[in-house]
N, C-alpha and C. Protein backbone atom coordinates (compact mmCIF):
# COMPACT_ATOMS: atom_id res chain seq x y z
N UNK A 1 10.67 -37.80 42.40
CA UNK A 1 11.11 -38.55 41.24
C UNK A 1 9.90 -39.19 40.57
N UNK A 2 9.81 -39.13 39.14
CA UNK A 2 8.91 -40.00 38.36
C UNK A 2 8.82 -41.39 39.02
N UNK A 3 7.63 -41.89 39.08
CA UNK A 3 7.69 -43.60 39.29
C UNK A 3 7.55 -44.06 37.58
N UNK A 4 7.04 -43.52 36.34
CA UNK A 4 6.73 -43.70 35.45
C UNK A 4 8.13 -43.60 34.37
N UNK A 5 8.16 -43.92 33.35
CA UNK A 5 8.84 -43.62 32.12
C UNK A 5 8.61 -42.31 31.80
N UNK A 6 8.86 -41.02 30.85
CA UNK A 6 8.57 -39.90 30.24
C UNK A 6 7.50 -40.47 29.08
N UNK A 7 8.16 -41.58 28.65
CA UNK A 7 6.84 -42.30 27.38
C UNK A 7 5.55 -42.34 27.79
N UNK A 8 5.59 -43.39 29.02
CA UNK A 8 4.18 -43.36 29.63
C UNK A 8 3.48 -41.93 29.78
N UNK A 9 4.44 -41.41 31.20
CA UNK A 9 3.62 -40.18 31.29
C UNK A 9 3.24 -39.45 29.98
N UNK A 10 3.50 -39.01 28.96
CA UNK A 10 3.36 -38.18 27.82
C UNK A 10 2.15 -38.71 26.72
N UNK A 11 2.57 -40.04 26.74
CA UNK A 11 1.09 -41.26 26.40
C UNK A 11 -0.22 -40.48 27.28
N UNK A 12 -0.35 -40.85 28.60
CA UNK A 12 -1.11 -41.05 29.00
C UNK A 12 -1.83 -38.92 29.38
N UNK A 13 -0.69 -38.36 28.94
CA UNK A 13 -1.21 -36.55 28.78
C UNK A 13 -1.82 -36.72 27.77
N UNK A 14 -1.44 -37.44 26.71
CA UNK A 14 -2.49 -36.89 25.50
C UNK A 14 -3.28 -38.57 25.24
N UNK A 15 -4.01 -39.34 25.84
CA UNK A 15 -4.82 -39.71 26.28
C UNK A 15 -6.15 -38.72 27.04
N UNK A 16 -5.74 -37.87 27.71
CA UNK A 16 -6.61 -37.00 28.48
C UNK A 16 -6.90 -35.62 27.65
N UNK A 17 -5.74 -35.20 26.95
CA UNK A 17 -5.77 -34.28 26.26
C UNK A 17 -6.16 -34.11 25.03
N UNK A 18 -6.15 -35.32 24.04
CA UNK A 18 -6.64 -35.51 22.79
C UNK A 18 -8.06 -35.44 22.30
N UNK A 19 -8.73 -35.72 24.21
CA UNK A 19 -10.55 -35.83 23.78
C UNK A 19 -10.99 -34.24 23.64
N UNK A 20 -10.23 -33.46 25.12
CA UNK A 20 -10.50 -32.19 25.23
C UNK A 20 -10.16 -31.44 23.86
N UNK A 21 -9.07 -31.13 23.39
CA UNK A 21 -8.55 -31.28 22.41
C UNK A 21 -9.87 -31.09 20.86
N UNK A 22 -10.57 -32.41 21.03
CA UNK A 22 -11.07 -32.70 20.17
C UNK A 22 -12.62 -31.85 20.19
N UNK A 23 -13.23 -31.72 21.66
CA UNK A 23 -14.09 -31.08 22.03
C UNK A 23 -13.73 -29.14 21.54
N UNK A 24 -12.60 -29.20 21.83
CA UNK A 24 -12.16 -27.41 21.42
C UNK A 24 -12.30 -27.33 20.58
N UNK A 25 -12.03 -28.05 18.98
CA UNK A 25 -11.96 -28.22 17.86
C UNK A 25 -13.29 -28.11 17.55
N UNK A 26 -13.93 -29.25 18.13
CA UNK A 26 -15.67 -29.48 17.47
C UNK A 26 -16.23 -27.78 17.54
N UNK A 27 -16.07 -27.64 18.81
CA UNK A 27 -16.68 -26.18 19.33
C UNK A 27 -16.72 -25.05 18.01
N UNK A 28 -15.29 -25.13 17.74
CA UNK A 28 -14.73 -23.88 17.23
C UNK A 28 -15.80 -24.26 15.76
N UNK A 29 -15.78 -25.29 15.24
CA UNK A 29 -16.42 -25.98 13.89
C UNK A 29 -17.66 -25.47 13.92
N UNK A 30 -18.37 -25.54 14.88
CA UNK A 30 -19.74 -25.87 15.08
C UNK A 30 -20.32 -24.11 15.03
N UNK A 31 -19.19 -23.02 15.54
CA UNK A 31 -19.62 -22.16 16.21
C UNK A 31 -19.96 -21.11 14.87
N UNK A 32 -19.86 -21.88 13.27
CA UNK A 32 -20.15 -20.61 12.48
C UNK A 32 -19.04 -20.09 12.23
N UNK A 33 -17.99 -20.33 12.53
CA UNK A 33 -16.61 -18.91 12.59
C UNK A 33 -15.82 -19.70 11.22
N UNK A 34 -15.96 -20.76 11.18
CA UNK A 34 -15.32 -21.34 9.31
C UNK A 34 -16.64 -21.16 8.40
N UNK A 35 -16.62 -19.62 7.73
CA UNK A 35 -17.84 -19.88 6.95
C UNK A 35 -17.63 -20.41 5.90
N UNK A 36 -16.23 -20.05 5.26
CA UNK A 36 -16.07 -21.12 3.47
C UNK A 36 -15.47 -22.13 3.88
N UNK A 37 -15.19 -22.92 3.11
CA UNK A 37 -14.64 -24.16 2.58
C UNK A 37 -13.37 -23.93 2.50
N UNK A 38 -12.73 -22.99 2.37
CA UNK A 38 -11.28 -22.12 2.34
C UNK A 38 -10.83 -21.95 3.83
N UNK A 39 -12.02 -21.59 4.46
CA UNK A 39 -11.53 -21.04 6.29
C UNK A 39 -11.65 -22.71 6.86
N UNK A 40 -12.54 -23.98 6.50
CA UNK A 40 -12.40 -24.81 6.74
C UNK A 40 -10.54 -25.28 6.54
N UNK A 41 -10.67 -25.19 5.22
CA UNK A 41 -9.52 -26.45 4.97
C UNK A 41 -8.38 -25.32 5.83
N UNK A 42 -8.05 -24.40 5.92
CA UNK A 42 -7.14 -23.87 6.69
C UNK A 42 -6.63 -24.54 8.14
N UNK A 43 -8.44 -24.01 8.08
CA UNK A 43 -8.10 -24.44 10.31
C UNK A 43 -7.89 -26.03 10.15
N UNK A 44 -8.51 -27.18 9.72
CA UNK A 44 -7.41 -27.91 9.73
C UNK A 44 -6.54 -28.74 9.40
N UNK A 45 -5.87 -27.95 8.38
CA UNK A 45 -4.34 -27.80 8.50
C UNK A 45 -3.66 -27.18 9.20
N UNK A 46 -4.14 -26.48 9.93
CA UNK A 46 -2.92 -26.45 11.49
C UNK A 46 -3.10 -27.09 12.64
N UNK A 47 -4.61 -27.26 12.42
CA UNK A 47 -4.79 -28.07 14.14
C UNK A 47 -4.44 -29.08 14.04
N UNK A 48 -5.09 -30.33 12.93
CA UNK A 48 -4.47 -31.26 13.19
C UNK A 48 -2.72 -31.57 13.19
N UNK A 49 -2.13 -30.75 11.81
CA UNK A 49 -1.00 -31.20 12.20
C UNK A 49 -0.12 -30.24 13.18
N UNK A 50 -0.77 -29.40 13.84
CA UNK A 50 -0.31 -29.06 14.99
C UNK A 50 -0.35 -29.81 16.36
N UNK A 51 -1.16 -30.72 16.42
CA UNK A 51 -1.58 -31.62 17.49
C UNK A 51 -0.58 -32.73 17.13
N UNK A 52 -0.14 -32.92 16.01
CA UNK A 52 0.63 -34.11 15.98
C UNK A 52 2.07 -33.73 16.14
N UNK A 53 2.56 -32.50 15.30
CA UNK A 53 3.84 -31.96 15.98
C UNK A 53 4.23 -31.59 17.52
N UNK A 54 3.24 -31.24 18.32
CA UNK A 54 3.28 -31.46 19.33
C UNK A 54 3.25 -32.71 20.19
N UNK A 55 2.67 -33.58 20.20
CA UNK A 55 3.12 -35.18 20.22
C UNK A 55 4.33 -35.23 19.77
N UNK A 56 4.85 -35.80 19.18
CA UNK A 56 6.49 -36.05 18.01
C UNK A 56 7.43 -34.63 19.38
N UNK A 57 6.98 -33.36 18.78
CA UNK A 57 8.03 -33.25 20.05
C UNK A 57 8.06 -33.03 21.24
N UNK A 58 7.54 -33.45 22.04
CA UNK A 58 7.89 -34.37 23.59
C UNK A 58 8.81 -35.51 23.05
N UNK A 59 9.04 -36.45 22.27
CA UNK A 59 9.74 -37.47 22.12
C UNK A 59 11.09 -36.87 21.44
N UNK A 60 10.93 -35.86 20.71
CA UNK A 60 12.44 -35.08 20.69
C UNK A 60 13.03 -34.39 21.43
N UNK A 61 12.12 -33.60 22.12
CA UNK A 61 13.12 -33.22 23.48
C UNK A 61 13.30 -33.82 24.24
N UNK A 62 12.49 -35.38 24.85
CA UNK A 62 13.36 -36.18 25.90
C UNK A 62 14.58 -36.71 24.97
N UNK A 63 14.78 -37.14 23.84
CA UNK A 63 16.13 -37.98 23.18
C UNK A 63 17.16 -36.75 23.06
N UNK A 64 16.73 -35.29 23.02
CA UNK A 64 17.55 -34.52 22.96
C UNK A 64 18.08 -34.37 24.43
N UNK A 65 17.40 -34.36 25.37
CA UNK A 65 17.59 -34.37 26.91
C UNK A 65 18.35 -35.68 27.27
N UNK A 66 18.03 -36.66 26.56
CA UNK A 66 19.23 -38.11 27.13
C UNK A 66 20.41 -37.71 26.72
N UNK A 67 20.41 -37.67 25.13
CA UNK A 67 21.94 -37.04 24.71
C UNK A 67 22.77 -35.65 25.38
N UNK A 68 21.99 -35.13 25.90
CA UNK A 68 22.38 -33.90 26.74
C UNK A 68 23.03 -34.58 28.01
N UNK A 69 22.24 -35.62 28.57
CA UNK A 69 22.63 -36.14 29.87
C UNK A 69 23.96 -36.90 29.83
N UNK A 70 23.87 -37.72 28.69
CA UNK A 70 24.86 -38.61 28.41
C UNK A 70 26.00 -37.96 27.94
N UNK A 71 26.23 -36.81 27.39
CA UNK A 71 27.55 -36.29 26.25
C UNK A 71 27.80 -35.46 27.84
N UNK A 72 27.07 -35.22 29.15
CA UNK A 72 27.50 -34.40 30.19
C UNK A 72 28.21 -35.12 31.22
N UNK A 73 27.71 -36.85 31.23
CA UNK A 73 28.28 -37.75 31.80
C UNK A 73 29.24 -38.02 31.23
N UNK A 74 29.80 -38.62 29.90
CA UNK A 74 31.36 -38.71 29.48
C UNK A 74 32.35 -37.60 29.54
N UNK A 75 31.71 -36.57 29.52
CA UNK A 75 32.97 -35.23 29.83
C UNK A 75 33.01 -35.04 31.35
N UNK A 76 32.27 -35.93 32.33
CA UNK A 76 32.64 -36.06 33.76
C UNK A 76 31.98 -34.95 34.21
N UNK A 77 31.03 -34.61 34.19
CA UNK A 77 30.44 -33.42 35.11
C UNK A 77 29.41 -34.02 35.69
């Protein structure tokens, strides 16, 4: 069993994950492979707001997972 909340734990994944994260990103920047200003603004617009949709949902699938738990507890199962 968790000793933690799902909040905490998920906080504290992308605490660890956000630097690495950020290091993959630099890499990819650094490595020559965005040569225009066009391949720039692309890549990120998905990474970053791919990094943030991913954050946001962990917090929708646990509220989708309570309501799952809870609508399974009033119909008695």
């Amino acid at each position: 069993m968790l000793s933690y909340s799902f909040k905490t734990l998920w906080n504290r994944t992308y605490m660890f994950v956000g630097p690495l994260w950020l290091v993959l990103v630099y890499f990819i920047w650094a490595s020559g492979q965005l040569g225009t200003l066009q391949d720039q603004v692309v890549f990120l617009s998905v990474v970053v707001p791919g990094f943030i949709l991913t954050y946001i949902s962990g917090f929708i699938i646990e509220k989708w997972h309570k309501n799952k738990k809870t609508r399974a507890a009033a119909n008695g199962q």
